[in-house]
PDB file of N, CA and C in Angstrom:
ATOM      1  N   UNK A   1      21.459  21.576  -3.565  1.00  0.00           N
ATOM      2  CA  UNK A   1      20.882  22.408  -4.594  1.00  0.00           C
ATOM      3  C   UNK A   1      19.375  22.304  -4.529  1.00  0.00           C
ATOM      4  N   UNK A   2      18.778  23.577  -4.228  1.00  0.00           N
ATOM      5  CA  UNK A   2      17.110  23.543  -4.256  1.00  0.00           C
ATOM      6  C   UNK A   2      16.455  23.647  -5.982  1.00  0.00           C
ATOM      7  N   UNK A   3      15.561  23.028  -6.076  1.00  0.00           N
ATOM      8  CA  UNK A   3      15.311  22.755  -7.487  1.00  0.00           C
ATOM      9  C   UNK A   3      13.343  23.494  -7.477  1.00  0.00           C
ATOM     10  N   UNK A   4      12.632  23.855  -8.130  1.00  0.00           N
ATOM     11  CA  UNK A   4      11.704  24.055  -8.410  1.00  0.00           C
ATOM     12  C   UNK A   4      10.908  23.332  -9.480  1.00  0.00           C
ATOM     13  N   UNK A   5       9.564  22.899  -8.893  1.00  0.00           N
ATOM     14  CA  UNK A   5       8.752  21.639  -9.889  1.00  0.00           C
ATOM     15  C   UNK A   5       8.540  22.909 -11.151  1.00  0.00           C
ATOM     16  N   UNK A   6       8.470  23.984 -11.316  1.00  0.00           N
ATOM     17  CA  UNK A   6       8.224  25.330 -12.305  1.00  0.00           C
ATOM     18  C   UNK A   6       9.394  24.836 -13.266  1.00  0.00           C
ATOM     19  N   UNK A   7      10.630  24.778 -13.172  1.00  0.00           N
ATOM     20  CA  UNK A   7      11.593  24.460 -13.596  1.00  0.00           C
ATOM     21  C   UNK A   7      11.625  23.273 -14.930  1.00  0.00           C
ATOM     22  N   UNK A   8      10.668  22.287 -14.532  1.00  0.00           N
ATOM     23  CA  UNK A   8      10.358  21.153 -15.718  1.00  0.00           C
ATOM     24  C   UNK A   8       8.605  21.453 -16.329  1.00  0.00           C
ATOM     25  N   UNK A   9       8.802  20.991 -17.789  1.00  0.00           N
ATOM     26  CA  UNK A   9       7.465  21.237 -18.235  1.00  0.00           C
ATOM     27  C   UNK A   9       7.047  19.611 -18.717  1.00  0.00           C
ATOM     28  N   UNK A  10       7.243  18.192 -17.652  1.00  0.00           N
ATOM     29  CA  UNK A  10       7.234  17.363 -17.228  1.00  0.00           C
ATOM     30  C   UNK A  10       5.398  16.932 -18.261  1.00  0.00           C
ATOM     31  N   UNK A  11       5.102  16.711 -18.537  1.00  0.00           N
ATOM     32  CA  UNK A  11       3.453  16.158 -18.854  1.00  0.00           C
ATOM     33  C   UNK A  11       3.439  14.884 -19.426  1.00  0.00           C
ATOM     34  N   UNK A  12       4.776  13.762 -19.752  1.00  0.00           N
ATOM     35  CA  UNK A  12       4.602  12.724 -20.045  1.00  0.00           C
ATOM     36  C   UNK A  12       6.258  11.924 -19.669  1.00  0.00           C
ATOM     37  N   UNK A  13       6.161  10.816 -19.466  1.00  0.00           N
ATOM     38  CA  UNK A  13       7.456  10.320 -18.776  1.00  0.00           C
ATOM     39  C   UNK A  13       8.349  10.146 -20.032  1.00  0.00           C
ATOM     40  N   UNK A  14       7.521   9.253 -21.075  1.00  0.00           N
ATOM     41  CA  UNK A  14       8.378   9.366 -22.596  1.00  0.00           C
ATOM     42  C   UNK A  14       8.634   9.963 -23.032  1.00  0.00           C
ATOM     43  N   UNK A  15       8.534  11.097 -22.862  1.00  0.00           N
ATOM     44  CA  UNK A  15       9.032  13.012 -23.713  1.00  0.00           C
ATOM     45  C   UNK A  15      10.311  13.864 -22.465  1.00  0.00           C
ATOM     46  N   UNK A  16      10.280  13.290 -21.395  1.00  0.00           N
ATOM     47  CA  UNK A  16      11.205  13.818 -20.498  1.00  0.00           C
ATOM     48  C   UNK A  16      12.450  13.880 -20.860  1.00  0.00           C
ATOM     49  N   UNK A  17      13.356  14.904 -20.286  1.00  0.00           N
ATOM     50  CA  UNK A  17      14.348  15.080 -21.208  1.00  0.00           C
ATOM     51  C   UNK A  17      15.399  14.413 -19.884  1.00  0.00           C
ATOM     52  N   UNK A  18      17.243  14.570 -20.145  1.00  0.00           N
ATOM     53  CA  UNK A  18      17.575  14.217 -19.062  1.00  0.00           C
ATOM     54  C   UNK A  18      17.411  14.826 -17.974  1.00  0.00           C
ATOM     55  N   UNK A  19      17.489  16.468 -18.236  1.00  0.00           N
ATOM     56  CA  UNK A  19      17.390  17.459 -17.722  1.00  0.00           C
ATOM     57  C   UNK A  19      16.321  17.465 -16.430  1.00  0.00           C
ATOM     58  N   UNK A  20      15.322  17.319 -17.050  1.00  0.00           N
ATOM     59  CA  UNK A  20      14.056  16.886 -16.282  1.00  0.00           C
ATOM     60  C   UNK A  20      13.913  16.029 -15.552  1.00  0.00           C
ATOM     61  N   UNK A  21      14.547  14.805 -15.789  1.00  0.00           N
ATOM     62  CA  UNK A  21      14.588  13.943 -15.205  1.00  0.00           C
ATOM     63  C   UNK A  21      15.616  13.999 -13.886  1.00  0.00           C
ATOM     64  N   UNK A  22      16.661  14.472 -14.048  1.00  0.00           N
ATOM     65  CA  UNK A  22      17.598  14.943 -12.596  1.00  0.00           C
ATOM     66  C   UNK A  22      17.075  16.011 -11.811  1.00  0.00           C
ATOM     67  N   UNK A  23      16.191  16.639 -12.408  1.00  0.00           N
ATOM     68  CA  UNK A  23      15.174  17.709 -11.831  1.00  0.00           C
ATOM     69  C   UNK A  23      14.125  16.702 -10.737  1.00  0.00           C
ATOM     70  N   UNK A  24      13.718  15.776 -11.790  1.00  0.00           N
ATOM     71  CA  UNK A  24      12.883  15.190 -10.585  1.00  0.00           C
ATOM     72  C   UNK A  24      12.905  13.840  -9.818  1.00  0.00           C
ATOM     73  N   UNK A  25      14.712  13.631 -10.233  1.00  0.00           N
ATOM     74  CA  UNK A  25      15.280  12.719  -9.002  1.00  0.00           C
ATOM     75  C   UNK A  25      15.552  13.535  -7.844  1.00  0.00           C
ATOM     76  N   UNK A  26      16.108  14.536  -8.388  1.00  0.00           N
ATOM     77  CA  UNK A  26      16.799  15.588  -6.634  1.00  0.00           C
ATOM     78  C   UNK A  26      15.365  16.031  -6.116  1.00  0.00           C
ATOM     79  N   UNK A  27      14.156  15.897  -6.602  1.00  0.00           N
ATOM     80  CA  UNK A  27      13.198  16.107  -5.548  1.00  0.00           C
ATOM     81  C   UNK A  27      12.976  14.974  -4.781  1.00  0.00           C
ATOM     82  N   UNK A  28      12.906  13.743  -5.261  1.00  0.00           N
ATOM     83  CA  UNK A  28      12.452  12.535  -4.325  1.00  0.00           C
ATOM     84  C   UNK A  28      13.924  12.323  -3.697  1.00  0.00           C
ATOM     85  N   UNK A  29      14.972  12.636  -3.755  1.00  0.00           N
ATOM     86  CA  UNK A  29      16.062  12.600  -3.002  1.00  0.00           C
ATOM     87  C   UNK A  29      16.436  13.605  -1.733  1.00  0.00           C
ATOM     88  N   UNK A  30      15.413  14.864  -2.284  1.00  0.00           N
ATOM     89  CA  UNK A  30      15.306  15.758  -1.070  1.00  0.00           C
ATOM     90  C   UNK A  30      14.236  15.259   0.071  1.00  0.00           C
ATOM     91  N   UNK A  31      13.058  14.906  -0.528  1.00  0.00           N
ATOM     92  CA  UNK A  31      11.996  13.837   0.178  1.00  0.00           C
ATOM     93  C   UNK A  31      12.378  12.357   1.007  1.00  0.00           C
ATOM     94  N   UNK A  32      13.821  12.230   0.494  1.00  0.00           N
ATOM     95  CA  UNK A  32      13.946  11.283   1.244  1.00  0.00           C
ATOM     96  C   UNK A  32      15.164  11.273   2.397  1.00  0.00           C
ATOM     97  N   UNK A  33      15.656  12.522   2.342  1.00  0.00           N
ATOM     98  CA  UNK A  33      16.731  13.000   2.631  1.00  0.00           C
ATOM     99  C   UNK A  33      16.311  14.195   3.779  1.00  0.00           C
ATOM    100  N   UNK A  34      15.376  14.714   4.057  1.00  0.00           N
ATOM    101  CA  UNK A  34      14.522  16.112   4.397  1.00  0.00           C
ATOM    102  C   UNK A  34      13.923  15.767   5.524  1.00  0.00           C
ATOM    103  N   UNK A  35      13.649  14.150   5.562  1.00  0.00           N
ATOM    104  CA  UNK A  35      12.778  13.731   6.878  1.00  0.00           C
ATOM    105  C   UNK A  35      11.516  13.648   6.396  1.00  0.00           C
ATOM    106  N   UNK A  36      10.524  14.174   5.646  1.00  0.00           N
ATOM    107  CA  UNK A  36       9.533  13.936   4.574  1.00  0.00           C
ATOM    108  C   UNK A  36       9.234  12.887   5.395  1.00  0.00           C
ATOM    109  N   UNK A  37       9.393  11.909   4.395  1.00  0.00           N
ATOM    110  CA  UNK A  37       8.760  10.413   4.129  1.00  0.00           C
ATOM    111  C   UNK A  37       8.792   9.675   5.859  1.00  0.00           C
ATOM    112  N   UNK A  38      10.192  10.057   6.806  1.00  0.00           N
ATOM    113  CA  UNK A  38       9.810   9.181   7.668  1.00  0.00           C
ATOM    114  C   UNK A  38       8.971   9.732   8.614  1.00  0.00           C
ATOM    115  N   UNK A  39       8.985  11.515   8.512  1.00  0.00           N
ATOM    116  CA  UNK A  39       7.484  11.394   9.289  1.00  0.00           C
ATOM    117  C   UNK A  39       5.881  11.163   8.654  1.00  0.00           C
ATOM    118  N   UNK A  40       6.206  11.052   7.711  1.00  0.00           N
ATOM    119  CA  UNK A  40       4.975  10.532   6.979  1.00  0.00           C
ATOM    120  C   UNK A  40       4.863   9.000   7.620  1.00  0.00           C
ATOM    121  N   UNK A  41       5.886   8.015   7.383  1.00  0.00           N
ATOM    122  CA  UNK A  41       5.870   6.876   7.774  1.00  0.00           C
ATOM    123  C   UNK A  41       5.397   6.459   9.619  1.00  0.00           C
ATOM    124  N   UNK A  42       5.817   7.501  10.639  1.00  0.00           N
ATOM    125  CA  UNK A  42       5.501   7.901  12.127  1.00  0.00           C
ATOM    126  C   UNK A  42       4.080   8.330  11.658  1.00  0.00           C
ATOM    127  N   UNK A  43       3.326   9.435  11.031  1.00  0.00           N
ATOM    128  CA  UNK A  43       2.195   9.798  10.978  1.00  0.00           C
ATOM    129  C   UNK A  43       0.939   8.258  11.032  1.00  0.00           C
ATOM    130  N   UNK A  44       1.505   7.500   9.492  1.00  0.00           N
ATOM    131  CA  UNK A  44       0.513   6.362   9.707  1.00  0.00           C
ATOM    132  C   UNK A  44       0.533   5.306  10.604  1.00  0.00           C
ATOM    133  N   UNK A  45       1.864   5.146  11.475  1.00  0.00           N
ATOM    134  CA  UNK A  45       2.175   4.349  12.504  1.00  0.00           C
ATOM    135  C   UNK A  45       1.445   4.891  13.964  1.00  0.00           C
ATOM    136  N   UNK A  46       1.475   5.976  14.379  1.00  0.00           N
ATOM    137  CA  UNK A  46       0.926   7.074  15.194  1.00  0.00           C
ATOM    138  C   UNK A  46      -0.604   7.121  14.914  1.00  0.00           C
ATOM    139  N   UNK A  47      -1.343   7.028  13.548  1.00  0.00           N
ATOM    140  CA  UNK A  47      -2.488   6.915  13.496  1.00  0.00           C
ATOM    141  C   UNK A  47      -3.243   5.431  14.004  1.00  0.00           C
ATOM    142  N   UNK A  48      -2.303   4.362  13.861  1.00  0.00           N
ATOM    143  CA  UNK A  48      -2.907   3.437  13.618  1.00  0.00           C
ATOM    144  C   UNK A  48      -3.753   3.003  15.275  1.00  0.00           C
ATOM    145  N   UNK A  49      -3.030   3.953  15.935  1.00  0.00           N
ATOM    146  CA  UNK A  49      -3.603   3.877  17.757  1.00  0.00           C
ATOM    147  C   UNK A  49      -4.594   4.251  17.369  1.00  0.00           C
ATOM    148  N   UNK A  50      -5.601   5.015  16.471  1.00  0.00           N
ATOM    149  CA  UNK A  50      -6.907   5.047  16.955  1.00  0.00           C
ATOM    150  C   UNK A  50      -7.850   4.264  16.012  1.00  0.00           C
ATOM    151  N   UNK A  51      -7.008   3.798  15.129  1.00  0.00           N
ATOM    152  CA  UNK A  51      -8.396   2.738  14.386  1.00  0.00           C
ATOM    153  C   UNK A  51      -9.089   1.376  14.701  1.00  0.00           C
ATOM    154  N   UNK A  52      -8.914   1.282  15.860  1.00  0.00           N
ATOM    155  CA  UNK A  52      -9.358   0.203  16.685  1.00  0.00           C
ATOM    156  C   UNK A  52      -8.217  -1.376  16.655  1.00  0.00           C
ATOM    157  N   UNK A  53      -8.636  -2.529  16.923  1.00  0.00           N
ATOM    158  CA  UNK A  53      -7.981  -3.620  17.455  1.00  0.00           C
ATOM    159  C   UNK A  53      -8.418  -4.566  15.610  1.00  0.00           C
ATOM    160  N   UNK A  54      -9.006  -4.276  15.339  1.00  0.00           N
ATOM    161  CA  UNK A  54      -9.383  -5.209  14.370  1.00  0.00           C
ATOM    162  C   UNK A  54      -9.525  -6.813  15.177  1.00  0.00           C
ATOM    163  N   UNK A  55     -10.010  -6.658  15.908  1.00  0.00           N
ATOM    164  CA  UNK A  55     -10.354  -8.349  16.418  1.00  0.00           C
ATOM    165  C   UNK A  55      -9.559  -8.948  17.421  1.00  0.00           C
ATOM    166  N   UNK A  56      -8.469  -7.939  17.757  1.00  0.00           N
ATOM    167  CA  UNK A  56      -7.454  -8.945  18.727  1.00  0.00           C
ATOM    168  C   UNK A  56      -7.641  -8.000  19.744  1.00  0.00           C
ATOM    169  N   UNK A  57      -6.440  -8.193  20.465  1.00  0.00           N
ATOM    170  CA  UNK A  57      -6.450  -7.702  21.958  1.00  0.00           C
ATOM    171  C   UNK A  57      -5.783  -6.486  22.264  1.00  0.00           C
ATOM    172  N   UNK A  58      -5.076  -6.041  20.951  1.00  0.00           N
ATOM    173  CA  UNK A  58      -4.080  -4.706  21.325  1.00  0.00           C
ATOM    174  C   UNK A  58      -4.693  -4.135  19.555  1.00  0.00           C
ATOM    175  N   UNK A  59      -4.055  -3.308  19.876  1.00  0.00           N
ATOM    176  CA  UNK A  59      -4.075  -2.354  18.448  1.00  0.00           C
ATOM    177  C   UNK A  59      -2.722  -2.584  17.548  1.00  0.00           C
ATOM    178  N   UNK A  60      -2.710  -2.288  16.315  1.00  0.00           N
ATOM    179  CA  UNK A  60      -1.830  -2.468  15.535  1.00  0.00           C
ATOM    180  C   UNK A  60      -0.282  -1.406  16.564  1.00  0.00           C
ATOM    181  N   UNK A  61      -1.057  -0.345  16.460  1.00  0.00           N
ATOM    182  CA  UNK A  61      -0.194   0.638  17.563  1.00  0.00           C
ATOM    183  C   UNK A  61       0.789   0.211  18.524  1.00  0.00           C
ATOM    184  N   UNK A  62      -0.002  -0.848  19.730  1.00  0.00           N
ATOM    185  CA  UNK A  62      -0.028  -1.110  20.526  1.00  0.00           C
ATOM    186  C   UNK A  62       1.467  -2.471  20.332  1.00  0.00           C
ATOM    187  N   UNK A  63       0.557  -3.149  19.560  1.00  0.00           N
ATOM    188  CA  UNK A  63       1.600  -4.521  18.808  1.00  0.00           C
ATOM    189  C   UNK A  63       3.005  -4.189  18.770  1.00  0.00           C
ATOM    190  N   UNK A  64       2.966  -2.731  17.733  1.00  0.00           N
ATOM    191  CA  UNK A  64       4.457  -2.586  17.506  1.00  0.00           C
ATOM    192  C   UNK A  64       5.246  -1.698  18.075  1.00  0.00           C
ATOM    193  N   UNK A  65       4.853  -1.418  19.554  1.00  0.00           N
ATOM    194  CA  UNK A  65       5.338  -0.748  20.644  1.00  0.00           C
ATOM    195  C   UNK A  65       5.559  -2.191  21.435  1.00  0.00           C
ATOM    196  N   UNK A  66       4.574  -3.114  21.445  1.00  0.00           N
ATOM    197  CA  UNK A  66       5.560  -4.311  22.445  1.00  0.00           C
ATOM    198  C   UNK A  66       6.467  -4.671  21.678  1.00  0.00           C
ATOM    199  N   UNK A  67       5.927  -5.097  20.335  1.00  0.00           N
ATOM    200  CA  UNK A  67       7.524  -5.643  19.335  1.00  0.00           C
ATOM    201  C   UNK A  67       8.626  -4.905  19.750  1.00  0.00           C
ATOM    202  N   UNK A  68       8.992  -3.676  19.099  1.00  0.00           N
ATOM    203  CA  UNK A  68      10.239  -2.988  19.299  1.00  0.00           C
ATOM    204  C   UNK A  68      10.465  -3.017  20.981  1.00  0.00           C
ATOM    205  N   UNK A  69       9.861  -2.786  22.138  1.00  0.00           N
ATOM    206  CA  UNK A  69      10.060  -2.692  23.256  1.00  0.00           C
ATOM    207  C   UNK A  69      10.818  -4.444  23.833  1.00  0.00           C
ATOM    208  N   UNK A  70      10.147  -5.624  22.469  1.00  0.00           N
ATOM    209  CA  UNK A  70      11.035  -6.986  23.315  1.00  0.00           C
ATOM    210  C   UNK A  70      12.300  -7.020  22.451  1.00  0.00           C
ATOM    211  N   UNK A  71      12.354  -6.479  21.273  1.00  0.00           N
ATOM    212  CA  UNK A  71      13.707  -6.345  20.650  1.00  0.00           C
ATOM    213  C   UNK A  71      14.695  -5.354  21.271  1.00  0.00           C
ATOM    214  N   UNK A  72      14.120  -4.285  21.645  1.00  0.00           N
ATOM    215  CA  UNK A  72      15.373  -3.759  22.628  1.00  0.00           C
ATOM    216  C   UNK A  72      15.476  -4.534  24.082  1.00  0.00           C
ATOM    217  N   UNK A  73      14.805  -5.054  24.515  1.00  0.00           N
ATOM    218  CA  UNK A  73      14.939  -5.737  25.976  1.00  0.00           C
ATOM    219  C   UNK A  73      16.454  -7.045  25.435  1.00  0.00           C
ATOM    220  N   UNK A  74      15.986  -7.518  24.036  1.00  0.00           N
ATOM    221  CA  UNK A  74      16.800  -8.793  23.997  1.00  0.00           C
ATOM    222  C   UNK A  74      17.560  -8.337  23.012  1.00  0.00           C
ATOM    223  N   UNK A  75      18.683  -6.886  23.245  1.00  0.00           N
ATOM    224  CA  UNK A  75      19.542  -6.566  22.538  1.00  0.00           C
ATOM    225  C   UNK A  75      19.951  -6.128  21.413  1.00  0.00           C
ATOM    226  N   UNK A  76      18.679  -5.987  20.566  1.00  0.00           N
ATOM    227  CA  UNK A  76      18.653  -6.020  19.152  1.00  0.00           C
ATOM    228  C   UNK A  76      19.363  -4.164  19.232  1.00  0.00           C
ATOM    229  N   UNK A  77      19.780  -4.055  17.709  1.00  0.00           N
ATOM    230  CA  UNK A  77      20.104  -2.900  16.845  1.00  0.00           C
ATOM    231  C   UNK A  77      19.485  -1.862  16.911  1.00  0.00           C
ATOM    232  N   UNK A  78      19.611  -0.617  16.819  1.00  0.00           N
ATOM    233  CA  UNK A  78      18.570  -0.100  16.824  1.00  0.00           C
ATOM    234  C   UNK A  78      17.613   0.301  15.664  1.00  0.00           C
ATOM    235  N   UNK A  79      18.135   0.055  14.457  1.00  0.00           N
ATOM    236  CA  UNK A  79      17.514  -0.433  13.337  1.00  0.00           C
ATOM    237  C   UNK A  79      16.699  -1.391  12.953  1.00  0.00           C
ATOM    238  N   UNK A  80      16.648  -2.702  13.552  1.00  0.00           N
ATOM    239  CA  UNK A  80      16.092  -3.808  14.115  1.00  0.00           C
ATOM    240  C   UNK A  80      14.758  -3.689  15.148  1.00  0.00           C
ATOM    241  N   UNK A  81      14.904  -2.358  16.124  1.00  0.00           N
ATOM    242  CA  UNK A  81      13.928  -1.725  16.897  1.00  0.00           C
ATOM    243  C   UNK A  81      13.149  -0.740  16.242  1.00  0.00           C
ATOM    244  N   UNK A  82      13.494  -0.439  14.753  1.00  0.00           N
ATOM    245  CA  UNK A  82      12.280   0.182  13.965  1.00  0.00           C
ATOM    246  C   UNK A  82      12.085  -0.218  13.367  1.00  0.00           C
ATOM    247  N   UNK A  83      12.500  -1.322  12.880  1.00  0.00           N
ATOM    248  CA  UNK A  83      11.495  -2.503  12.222  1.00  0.00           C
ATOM    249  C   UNK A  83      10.005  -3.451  12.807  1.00  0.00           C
ATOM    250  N   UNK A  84      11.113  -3.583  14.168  1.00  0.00           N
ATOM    251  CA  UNK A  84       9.856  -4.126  15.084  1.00  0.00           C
ATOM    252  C   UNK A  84       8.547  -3.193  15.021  1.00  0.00           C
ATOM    253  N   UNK A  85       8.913  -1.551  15.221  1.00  0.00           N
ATOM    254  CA  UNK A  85       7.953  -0.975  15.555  1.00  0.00           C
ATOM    255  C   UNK A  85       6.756  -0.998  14.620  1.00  0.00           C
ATOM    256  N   UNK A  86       7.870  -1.149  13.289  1.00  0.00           N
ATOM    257  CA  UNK A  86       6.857  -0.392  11.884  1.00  0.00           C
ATOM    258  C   UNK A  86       6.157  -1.742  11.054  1.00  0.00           C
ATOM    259  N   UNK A  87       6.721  -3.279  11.950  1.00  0.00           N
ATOM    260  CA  UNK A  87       6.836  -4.588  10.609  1.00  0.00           C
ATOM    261  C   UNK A  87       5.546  -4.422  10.416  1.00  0.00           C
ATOM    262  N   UNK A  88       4.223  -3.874  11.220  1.00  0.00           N
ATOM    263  CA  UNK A  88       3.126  -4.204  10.739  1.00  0.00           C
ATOM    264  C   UNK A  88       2.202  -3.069  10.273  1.00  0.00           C
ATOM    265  N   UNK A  89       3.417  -1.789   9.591  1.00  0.00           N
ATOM    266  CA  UNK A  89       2.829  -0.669   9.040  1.00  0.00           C
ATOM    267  C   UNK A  89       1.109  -0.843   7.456  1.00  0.00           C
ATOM    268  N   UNK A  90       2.086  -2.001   6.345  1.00  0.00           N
ATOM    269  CA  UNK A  90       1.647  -2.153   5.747  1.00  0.00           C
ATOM    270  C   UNK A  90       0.229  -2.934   6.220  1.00  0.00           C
ATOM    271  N   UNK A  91       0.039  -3.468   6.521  1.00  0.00           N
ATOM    272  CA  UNK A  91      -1.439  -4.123   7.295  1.00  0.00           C
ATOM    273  C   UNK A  91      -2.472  -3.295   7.002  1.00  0.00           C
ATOM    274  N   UNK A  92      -2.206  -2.014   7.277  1.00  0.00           N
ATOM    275  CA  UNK A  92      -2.986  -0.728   7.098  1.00  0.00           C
ATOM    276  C   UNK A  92      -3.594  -0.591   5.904  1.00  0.00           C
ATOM    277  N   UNK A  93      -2.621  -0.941   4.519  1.00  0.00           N
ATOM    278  CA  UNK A  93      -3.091  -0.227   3.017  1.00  0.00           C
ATOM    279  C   UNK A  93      -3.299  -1.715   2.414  1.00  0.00           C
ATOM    280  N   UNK A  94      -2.577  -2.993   2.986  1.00  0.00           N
ATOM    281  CA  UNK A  94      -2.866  -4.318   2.022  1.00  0.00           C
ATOM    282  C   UNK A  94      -2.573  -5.382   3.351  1.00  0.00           C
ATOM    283  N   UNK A  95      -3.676  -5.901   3.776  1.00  0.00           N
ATOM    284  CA  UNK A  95      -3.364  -6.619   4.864  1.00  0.00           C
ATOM    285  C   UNK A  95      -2.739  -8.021   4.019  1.00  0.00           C
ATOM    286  N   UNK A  96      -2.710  -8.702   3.132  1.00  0.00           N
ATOM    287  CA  UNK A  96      -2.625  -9.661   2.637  1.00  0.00           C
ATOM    288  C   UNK A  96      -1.447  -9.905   2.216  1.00  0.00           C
ATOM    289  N   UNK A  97      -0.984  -8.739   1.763  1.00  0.00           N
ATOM    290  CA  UNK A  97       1.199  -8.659   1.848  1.00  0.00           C
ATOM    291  C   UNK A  97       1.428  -7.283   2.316  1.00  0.00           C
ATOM    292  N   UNK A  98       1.268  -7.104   4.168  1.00  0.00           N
ATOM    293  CA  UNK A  98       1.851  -6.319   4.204  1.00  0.00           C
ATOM    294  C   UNK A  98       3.384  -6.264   4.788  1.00  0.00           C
ATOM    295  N   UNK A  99       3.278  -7.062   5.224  1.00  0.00           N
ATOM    296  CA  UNK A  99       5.247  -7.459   5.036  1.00  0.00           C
ATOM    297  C   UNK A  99       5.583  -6.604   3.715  1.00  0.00           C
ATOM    298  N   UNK A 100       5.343  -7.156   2.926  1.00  0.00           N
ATOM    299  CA  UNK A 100       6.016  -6.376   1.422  1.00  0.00           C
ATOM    300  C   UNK A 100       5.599  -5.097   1.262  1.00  0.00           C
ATOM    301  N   UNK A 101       4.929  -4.161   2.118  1.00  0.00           N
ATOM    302  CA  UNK A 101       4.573  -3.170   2.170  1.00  0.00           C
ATOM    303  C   UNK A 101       5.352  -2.152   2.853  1.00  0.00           C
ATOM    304  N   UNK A 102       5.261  -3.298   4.223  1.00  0.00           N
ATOM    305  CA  UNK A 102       6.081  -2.104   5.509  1.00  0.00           C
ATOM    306  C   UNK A 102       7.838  -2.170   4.452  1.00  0.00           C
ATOM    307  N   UNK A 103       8.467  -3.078   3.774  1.00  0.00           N
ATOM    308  CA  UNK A 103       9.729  -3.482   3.939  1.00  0.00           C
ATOM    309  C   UNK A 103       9.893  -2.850   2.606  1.00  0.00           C
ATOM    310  N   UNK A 104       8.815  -2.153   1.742  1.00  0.00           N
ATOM    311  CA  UNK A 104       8.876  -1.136   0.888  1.00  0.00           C
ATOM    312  C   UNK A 104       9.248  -0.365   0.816  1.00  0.00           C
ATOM    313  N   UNK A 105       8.104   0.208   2.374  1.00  0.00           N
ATOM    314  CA  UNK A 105       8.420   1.889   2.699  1.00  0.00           C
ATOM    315  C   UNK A 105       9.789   2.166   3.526  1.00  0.00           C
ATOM    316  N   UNK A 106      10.182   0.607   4.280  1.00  0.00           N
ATOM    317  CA  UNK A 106      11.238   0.909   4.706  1.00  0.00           C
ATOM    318  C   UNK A 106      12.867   0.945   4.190  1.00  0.00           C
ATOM    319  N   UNK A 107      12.646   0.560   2.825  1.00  0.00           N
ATOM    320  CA  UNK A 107      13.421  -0.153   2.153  1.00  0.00           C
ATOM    321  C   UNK A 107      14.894   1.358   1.903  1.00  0.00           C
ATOM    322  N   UNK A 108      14.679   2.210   1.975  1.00  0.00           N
ATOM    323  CA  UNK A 108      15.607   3.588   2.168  1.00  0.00           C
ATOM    324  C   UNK A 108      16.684   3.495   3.209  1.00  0.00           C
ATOM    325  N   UNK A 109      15.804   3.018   4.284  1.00  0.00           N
ATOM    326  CA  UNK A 109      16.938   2.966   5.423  1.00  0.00           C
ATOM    327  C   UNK A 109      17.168   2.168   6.233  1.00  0.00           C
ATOM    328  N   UNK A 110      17.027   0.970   5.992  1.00  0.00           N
ATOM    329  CA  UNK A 110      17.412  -0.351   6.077  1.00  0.00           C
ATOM    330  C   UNK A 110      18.262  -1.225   5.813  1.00  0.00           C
ATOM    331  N   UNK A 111      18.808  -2.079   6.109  1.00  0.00           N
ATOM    332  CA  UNK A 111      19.578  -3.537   5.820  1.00  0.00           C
ATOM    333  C   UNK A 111      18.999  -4.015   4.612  1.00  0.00           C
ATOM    334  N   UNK A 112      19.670  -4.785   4.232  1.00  0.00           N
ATOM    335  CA  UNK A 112      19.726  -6.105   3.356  1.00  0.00           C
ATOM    336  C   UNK A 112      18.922  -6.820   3.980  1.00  0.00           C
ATOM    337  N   UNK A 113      19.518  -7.145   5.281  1.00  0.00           N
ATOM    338  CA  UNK A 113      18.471  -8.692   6.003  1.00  0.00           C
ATOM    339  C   UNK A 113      17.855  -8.006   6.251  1.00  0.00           C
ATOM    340  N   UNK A 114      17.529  -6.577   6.979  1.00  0.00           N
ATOM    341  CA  UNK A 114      16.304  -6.717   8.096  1.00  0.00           C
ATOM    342  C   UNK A 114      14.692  -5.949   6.886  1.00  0.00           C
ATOM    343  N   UNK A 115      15.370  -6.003   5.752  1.00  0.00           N
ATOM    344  CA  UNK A 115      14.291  -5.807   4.825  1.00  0.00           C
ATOM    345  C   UNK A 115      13.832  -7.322   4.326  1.00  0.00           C
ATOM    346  N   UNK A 116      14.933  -8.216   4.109  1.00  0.00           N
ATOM    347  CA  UNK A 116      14.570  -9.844   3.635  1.00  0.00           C
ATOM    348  C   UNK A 116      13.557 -10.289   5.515  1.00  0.00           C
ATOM    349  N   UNK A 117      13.749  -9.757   6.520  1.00  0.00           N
ATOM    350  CA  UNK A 117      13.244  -9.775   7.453  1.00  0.00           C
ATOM    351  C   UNK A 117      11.700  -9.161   7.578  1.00  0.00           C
ATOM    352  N   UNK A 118      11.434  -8.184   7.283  1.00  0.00           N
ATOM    353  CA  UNK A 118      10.172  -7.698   6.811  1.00  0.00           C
ATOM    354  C   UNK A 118       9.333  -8.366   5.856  1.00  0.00           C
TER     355      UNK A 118
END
């Protein structure tokens, strides 16, 4: 069912009715359901090749193309191989917990462990 943001007259979360409110779950359910979010999630992973090394020897980019590339060499899931790719997405917006960042954004289509893994 396609829904329209016109549809709710939404201007405060405490005045929302239920109505409204299933109005604007089936949008973040279409967003998450639509492909949305994970190419959003590829966009900042894909960007991160050009913002330089921050001090080391590879790029954040770079890092989580060898990660996922030694987790598929040594058998892993393939769910497990986009974790590798993405574990050091968050780094980007909060270097200080970004574990709890990447295992945020990944938290939709993920495991149990391989989010307690993130």
């Amino acid at each position: 069912k396609s829904y329209s943001l016109d549809q709710t007259s939404i201007t405060c979360l405490e005045n929302m009715s239920k109505e409204e409110c299933d109005i604007q779950c089936a949008h973040y359910s279409d967003y998450l359901t639509n492909g949305s979010l994970v190419e959003y999630v590829l966009g900042i992973f894909k960007n991160s090749a050009s913002l330089g090394n921050f001090g080391t020897q590879v790029t954040l980019y770079e890092h989580g193309l060898q990660t996922a590339t030694r987790i598929h060499r040594d058998g892993g899931d393939e769910e497990l191989i986009v974790c590798g790719l993405l574990h050091d997405i968050g780094e980007l917006m909060s270097p200080s917990n970004h574990g709890e960042v990447s295992a945020a954004l990944l938290r939709p289509f993920i495991s149990a462990n391989n989010y307690w893994l993130l």
